[in-house]
C-alpha atoms as a PDB file:
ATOM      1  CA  UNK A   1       0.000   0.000   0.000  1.00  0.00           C
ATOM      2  CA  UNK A   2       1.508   3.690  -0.560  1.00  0.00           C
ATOM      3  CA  UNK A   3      -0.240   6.447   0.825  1.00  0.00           C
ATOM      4  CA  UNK A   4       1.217   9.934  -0.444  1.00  0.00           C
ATOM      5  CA  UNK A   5       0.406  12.640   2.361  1.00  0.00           C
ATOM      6  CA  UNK A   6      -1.523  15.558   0.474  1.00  0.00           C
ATOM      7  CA  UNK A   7      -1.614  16.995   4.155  1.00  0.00           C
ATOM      8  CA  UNK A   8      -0.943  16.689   7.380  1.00  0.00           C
ATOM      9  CA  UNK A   9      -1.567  20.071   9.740  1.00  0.00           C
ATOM     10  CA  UNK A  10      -4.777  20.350  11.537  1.00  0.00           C
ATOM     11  CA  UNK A  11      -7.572  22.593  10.253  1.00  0.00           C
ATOM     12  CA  UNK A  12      -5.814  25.903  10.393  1.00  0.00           C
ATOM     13  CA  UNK A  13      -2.237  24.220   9.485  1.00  0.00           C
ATOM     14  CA  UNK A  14       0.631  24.631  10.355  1.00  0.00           C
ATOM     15  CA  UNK A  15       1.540  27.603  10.543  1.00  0.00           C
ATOM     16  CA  UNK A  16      -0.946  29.365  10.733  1.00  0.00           C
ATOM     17  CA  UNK A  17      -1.358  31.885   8.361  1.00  0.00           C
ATOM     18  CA  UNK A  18      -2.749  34.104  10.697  1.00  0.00           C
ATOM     19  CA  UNK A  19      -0.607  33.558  13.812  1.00  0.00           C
ATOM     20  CA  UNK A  20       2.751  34.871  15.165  1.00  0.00           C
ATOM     21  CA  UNK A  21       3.895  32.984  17.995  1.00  0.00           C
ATOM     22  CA  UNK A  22       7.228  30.999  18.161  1.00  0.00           C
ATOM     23  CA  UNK A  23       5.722  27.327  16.479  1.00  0.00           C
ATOM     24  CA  UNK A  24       4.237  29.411  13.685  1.00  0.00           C
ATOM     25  CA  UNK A  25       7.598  31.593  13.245  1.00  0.00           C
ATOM     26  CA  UNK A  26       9.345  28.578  13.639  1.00  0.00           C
ATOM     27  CA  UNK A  27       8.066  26.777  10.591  1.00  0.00           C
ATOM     28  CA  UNK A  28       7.638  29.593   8.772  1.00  0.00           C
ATOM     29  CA  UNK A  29      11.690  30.180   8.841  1.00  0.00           C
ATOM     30  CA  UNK A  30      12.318  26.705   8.560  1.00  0.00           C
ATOM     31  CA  UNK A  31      10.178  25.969   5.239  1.00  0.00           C
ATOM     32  CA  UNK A  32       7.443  23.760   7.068  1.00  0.00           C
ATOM     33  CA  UNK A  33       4.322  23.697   5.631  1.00  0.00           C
ATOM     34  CA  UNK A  34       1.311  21.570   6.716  1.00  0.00           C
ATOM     35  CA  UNK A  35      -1.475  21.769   4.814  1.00  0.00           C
ATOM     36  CA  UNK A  36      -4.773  20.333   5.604  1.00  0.00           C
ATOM     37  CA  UNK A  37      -4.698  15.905   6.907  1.00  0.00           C
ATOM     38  CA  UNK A  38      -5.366  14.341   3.854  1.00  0.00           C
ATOM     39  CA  UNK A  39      -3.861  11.188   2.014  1.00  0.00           C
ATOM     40  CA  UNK A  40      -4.063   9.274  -1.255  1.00  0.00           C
ATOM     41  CA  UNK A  41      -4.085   5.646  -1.144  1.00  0.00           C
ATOM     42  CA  UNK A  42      -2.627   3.596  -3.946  1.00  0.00           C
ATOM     43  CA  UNK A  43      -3.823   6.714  -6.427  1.00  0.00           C
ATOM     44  CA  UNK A  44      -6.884   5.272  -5.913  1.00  0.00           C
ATOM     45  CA  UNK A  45      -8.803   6.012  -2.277  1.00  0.00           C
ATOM     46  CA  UNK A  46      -8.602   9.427  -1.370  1.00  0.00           C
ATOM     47  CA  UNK A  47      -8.536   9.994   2.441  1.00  0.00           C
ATOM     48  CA  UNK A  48      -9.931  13.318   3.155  1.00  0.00           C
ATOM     49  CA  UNK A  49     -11.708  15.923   1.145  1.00  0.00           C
ATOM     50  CA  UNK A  50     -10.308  19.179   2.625  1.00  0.00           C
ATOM     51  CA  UNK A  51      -9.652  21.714   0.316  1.00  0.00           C
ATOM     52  CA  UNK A  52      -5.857  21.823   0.943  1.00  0.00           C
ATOM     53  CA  UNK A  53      -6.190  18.193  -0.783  1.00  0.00           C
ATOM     54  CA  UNK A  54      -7.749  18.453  -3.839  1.00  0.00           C
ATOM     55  CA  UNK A  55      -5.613  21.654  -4.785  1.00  0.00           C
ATOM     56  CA  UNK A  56      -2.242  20.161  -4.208  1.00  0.00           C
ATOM     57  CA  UNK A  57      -0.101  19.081  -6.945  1.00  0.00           C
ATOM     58  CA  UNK A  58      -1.534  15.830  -7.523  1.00  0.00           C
ATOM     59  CA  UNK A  59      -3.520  13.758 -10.038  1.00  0.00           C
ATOM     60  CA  UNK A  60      -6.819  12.623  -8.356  1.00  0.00           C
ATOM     61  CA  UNK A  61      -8.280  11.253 -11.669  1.00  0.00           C
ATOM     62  CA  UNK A  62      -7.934   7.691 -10.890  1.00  0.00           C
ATOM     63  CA  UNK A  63      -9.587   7.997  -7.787  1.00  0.00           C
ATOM     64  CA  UNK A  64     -12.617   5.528  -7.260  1.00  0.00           C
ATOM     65  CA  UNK A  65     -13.387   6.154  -3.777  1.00  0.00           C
ATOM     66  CA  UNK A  66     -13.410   9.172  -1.188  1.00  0.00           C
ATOM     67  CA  UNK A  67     -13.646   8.246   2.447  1.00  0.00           C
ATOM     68  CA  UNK A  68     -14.549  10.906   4.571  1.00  0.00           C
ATOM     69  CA  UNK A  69     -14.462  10.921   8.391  1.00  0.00           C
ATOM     70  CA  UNK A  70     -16.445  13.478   9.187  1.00  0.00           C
ATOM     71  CA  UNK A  71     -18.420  16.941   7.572  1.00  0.00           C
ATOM     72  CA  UNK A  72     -16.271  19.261   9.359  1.00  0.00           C
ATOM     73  CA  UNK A  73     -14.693  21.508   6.632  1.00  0.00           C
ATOM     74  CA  UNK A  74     -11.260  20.994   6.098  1.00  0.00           C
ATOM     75  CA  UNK A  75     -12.241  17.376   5.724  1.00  0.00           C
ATOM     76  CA  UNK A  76     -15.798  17.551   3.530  1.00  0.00           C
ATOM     77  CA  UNK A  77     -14.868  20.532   1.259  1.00  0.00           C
ATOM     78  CA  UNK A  78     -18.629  20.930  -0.461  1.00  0.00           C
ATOM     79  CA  UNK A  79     -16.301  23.193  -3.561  1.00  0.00           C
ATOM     80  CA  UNK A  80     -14.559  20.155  -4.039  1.00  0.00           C
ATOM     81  CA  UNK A  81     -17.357  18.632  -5.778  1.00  0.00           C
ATOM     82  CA  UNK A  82     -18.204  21.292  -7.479  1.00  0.00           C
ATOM     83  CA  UNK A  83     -14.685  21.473  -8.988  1.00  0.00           C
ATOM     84  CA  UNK A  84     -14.742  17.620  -9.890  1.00  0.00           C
ATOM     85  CA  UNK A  85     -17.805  18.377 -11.949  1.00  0.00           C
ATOM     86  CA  UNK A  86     -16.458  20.855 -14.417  1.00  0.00           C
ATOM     87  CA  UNK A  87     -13.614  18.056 -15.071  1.00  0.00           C
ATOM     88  CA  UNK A  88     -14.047  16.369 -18.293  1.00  0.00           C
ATOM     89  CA  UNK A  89     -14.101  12.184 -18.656  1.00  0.00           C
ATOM     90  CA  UNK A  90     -14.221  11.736 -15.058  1.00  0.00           C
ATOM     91  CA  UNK A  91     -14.554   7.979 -13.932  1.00  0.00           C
ATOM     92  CA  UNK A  92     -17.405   6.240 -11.693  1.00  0.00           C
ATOM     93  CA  UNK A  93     -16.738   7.392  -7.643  1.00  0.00           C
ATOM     94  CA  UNK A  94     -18.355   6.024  -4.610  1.00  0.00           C
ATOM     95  CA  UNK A  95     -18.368   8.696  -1.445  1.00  0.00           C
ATOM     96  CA  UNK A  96     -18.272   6.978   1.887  1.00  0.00           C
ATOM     97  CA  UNK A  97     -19.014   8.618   5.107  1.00  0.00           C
ATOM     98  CA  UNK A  98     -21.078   8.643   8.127  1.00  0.00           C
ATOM     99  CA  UNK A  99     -25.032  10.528   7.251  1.00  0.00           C
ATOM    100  CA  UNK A 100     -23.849  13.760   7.609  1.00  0.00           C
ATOM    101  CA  UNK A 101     -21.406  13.979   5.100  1.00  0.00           C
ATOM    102  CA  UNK A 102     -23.678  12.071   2.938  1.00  0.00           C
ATOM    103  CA  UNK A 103     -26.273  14.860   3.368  1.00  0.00           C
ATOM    104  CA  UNK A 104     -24.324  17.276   2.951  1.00  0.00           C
ATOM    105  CA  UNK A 105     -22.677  15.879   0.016  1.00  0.00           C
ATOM    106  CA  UNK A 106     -25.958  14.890  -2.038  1.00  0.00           C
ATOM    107  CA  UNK A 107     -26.949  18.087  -3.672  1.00  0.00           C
ATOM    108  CA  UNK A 108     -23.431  18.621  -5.420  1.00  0.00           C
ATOM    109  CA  UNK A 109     -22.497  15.804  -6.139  1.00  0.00           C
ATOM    110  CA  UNK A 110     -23.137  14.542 -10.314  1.00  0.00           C
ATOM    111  CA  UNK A 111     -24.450  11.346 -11.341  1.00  0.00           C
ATOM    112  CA  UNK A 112     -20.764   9.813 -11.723  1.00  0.00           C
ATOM    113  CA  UNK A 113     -20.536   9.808  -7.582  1.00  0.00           C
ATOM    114  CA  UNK A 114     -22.526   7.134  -5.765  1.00  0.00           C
ATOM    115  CA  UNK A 115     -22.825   7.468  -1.904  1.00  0.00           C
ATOM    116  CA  UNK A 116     -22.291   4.797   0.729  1.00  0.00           C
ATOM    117  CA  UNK A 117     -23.153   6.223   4.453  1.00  0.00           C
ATOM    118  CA  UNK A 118     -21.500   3.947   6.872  1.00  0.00           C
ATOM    119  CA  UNK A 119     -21.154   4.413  10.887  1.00  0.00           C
ATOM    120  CA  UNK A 120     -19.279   2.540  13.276  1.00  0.00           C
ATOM    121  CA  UNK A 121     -18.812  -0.964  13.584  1.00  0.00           C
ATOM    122  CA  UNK A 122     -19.389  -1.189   9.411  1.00  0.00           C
ATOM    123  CA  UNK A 123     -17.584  -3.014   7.294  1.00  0.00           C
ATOM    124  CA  UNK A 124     -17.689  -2.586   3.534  1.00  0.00           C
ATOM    125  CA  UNK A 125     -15.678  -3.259   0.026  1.00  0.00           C
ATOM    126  CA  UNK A 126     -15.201  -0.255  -1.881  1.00  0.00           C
ATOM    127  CA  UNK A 127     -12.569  -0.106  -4.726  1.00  0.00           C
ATOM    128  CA  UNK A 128     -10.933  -3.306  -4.031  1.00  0.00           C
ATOM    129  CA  UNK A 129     -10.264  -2.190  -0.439  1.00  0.00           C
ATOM    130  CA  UNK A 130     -11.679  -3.912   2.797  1.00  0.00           C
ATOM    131  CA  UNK A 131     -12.895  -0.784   4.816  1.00  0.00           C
ATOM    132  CA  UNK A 132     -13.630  -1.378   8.805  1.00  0.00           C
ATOM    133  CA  UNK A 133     -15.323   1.844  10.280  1.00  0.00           C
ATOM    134  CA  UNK A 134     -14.509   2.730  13.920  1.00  0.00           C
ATOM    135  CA  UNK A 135     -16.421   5.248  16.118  1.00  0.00           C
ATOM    136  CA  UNK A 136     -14.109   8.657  16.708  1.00  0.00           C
ATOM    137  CA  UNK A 137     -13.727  10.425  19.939  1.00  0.00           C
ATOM    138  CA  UNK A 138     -14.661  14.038  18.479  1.00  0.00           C
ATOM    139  CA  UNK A 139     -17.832  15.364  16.642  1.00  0.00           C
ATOM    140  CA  UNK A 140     -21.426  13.988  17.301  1.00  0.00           C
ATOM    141  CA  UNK A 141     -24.335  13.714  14.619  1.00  0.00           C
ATOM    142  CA  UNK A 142     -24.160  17.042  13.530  1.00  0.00           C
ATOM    143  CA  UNK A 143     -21.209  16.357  11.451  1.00  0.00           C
ATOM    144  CA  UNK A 144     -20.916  12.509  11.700  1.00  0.00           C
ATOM    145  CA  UNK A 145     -20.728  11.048  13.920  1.00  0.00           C
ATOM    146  CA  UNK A 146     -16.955  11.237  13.158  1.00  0.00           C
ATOM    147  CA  UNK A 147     -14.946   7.969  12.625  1.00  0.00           C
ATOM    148  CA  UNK A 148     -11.956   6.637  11.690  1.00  0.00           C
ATOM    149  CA  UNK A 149     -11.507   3.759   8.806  1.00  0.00           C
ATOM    150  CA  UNK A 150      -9.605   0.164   9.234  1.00  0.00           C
ATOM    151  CA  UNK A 151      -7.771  -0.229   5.697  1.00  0.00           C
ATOM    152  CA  UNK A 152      -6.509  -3.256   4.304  1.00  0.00           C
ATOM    153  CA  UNK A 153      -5.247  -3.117   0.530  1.00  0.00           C
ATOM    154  CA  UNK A 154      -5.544  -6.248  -1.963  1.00  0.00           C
ATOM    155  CA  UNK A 155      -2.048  -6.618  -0.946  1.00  0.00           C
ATOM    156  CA  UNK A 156      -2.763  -7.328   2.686  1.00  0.00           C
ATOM    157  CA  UNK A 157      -1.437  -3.731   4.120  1.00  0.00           C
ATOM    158  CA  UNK A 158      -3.417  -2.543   6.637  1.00  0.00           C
ATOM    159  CA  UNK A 159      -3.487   0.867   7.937  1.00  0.00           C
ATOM    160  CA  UNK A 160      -5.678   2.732  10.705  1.00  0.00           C
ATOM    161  CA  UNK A 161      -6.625   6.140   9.496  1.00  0.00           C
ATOM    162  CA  UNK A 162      -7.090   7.893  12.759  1.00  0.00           C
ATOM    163  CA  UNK A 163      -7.576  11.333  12.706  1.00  0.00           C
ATOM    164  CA  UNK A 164      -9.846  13.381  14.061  1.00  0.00           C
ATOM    165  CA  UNK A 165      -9.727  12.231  17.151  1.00  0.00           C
ATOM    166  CA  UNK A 166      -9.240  12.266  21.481  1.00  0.00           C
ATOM    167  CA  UNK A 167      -8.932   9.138  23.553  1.00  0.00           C
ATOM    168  CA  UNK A 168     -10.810   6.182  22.319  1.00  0.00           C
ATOM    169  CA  UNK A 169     -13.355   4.665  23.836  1.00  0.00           C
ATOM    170  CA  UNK A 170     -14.219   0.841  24.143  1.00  0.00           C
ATOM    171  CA  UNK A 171     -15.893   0.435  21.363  1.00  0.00           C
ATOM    172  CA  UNK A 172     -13.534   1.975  19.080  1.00  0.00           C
ATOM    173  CA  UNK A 173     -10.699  -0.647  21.447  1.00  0.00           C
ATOM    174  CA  UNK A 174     -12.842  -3.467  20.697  1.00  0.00           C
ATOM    175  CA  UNK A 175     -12.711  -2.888  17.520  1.00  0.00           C
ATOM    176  CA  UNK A 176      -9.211  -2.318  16.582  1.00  0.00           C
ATOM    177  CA  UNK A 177      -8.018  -5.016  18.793  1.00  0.00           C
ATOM    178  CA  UNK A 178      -5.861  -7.425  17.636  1.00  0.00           C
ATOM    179  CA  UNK A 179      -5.612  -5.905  14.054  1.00  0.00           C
ATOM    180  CA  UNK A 180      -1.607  -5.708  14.128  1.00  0.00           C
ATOM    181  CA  UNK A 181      -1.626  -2.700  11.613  1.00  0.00           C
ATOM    182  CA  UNK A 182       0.997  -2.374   9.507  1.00  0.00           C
ATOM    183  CA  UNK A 183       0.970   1.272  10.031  1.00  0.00           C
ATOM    184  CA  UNK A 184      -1.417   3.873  12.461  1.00  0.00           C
ATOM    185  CA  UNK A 185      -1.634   7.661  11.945  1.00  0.00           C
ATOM    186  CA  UNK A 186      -3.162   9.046  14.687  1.00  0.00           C
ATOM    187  CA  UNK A 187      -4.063  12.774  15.636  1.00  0.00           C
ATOM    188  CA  UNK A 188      -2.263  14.938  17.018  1.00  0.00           C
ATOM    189  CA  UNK A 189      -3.565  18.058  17.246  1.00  0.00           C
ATOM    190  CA  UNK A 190      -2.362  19.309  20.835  1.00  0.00           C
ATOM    191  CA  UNK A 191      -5.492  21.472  21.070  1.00  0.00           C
ATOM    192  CA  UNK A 192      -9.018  21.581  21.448  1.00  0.00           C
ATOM    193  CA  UNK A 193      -9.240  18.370  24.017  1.00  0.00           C
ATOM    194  CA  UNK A 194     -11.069  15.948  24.801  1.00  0.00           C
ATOM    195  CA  UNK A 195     -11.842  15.912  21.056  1.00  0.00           C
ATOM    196  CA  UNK A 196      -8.148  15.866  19.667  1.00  0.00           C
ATOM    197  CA  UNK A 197      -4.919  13.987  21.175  1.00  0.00           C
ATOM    198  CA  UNK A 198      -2.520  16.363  22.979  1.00  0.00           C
ATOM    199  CA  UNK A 199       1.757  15.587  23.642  1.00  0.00           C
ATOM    200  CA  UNK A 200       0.253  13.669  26.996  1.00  0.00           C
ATOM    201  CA  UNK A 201      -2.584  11.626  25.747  1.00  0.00           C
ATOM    202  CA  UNK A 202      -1.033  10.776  22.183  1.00  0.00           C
ATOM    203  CA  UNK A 203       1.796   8.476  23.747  1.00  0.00           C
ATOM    204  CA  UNK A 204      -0.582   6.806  26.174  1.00  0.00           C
ATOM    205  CA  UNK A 205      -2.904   6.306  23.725  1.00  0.00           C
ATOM    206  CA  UNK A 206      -0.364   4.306  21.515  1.00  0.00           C
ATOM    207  CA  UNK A 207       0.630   2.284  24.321  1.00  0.00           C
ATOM    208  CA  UNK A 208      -2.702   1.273  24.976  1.00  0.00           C
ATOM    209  CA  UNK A 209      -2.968   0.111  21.620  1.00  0.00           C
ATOM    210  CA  UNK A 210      -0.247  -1.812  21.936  1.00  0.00           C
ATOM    211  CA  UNK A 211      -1.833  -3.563  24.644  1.00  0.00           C
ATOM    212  CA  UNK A 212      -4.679  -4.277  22.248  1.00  0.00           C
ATOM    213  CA  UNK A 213      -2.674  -5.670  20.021  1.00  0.00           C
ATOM    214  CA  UNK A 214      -2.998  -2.914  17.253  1.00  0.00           C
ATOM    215  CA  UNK A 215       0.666  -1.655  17.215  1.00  0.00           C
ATOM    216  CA  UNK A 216       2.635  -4.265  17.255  1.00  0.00           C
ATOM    217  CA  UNK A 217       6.707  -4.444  16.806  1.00  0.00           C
ATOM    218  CA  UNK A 218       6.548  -4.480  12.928  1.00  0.00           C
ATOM    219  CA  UNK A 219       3.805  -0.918  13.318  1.00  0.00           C
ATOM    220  CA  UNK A 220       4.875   2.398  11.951  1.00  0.00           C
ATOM    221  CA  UNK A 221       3.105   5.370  14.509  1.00  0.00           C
ATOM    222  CA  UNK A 222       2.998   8.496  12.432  1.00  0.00           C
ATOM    223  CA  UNK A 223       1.066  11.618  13.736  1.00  0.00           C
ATOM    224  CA  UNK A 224      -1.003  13.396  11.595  1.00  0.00           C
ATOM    225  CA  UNK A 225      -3.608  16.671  12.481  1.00  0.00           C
ATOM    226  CA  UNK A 226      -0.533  18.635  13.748  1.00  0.00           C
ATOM    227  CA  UNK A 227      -1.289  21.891  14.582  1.00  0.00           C
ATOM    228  CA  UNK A 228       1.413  25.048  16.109  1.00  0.00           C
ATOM    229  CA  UNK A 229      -0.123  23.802  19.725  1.00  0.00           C
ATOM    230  CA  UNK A 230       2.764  21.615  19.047  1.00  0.00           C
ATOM    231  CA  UNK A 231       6.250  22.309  19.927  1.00  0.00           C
ATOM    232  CA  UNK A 232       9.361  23.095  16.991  1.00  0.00           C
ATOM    233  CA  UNK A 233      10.935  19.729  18.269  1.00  0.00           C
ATOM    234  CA  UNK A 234       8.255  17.316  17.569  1.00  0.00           C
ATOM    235  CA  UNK A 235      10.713  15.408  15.755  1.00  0.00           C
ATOM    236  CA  UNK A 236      12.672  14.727  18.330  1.00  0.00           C
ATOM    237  CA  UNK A 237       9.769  13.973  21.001  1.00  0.00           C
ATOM    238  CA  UNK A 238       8.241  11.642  18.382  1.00  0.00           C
ATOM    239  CA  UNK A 239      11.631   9.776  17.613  1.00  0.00           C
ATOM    240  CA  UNK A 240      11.874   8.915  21.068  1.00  0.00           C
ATOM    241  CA  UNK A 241       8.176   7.451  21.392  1.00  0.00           C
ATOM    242  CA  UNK A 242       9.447   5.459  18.367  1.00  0.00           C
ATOM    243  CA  UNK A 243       7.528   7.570  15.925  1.00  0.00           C
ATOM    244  CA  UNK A 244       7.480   9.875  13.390  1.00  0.00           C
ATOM    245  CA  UNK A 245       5.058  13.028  11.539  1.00  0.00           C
ATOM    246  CA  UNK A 246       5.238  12.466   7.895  1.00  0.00           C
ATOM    247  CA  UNK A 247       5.786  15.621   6.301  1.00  0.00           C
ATOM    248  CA  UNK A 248       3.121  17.161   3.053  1.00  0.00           C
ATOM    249  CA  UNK A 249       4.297  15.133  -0.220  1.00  0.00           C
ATOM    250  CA  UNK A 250       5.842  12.138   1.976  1.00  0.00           C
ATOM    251  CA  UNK A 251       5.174   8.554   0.687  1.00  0.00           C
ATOM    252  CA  UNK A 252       4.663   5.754   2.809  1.00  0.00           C
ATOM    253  CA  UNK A 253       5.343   2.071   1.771  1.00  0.00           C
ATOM    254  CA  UNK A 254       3.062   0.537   4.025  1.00  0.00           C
ATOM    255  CA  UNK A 255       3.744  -3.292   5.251  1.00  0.00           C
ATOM    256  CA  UNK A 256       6.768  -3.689   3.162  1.00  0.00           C
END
C-alpha cells in the first residue's frame, strides 16, 4: 500500500497563516508547511476531502473512492465537488461517510458519484479495499458522527486512518483489537481536548494500543492533524516514542 500525504496540519495548518507565535515563526523560517490531513491511497482512495487536498499538486483522476471521516470543513470541502464536476471524462466514484457527510454531500455531487453512508462498527468493500469503520472520539451527529476507517489493501497492508480524534473509547478498542496494523496515523492536534490527542494523551494512547494488540513491533506510529499547539521539536519527542510526523508530499510504503 503507498499512501502519499496531500496533508498533514490540523484545520488551520501549520503555521498558521494568521498567527505569530514561536511554532508558527518557527516553521515559517524553517520551510514547514502543513497543509490540511489528507492522504491518497494507492492513487486510488482518497482519504480526506479538505480543500488543501484536492488543490495540491496531484492527479486525483484515478480515484474511485473518497472516504470521509467526518463533515467538518477541512475534511468535507462541499467546492470540491463542485470542482470535480467541471472536469471532463471523469470515472465512476463512490463517497463513503457517516449521514452527515452524505447529506451534505448529495446536492453537489453529479451522477458519476454514488454514496455509501456507513457508521461505526461497518464493514464494507469499496474499490478493491476492505474498509472497517470505527467510532471517533470528536464530533457527534451534527457532522458525523466522526470515525476513523480500518484499511486493508488487496495486498494485505493494513493501515488505521485515525484522525480526528481524542482518547478512544471501548468500542472503538474493541474494535481495533488485535488488528496488528501495519501502520497507524493518529491525531495529534495538541489542542481543542477531549476531542483531539494532545503531547500527553497521544503516547498513552499508543501504548494502549499496543496492549490491544494494534501496534505491534513491525507498526509504523505516524502523527497526523498537527497543529502550532505543538512544539518546533516534535521530531525529536516523536523519535523517542518510536515515531514519526510524515511531512506534506511524503510517501509511505506501508507493510513492506
Amino acid at each position: 500500500m503507498r499512501v502519499r500525504m496531500l496533508g498533514t496540519g490540523s484545520s488551520d495548518g501549520w503555521p498558521n497563516p494568521w498567527c505569530g507565535c514561536a511554532s508558527c515563526a518557527w516553521a515559517r523560517s524553517a520551510g514547514v508547511l502543513r497543509r490540511q490531513t489528507s492522504a491518497l491511497v494507492d492513487g486510488r482512495v482518497l482519504l480526506e476531502l479538505g480543500h488543501d487536498g484536492v488543490r495540491a499538486a496531484v492527479d486525483l483522476t484515478r480515484v474511485e473512492a473518497v472516504l470521509v471521516t467526518h463533515a467538518h470543513a477541512d475534511h468535507h470541502a462541499l467546492p470540491a465537488w463542485m470542482w470535480r464536476g467541471w472536469a471532463r471524462g471523469t470515472r465512476p466514484l463512490t463517497l463513503v461517510g457517516p449521514p452527515a457527510v452524505v447529506a451534505a454531500a448529495r446536492a453537489e455531487l453529479d451522477p458519476t458519484v454514488t454514496t455509501l453512508e456507513v457508521r461505526a462498527g461497518d464493514r464494507v468493500e469499496v474499490a478493491g479495499y476492505d474498509v472497517r469503520v470505527v467510532p471517533a472520539t470528536h464530533a457527534e451527529a451534527d457532522v458525523g458522527p466522526a470515525v476513523l476507517y480500518d484499511l486493508t489493501g488487496p495486498d494485505g497492508a493494513r493501515l488505521l486512518w485515525a484522525t480526528d480524534t481524542g482518547v478512544l473509547g471501548e468500542q472503538a478498542l474493541s474494535l481495533v483489537e488485535g488488528r496488528a496494523y501495519d501502520a497507524v496515523l493518529l491525531d495529534l492536534t495538541s489542542a481543542h481536548q477531549p476531542v483531539h490527542h494532545d503531547l500527553d494523551t497521544w503516547p498513552r494512547q499508543v501504548e494502549v494500543l499496543r496492549a490491544v494488540g494494534a501496534v505491534v513491533a513491525a507498526t509504523a506510529v505516524h502523527a497526523i492533524h498537527l497543529g502550532h499547539d505543538n512544539p518546533p521539536d516534535i521530531d525529536d519527542l516523536l523519535d523517542g516514542w518510536g515515531a514519526s510526523a510524515p511531512r506534506d508530499g511524503d510517501v509511505l510504503e506501508v507493510g513492506r
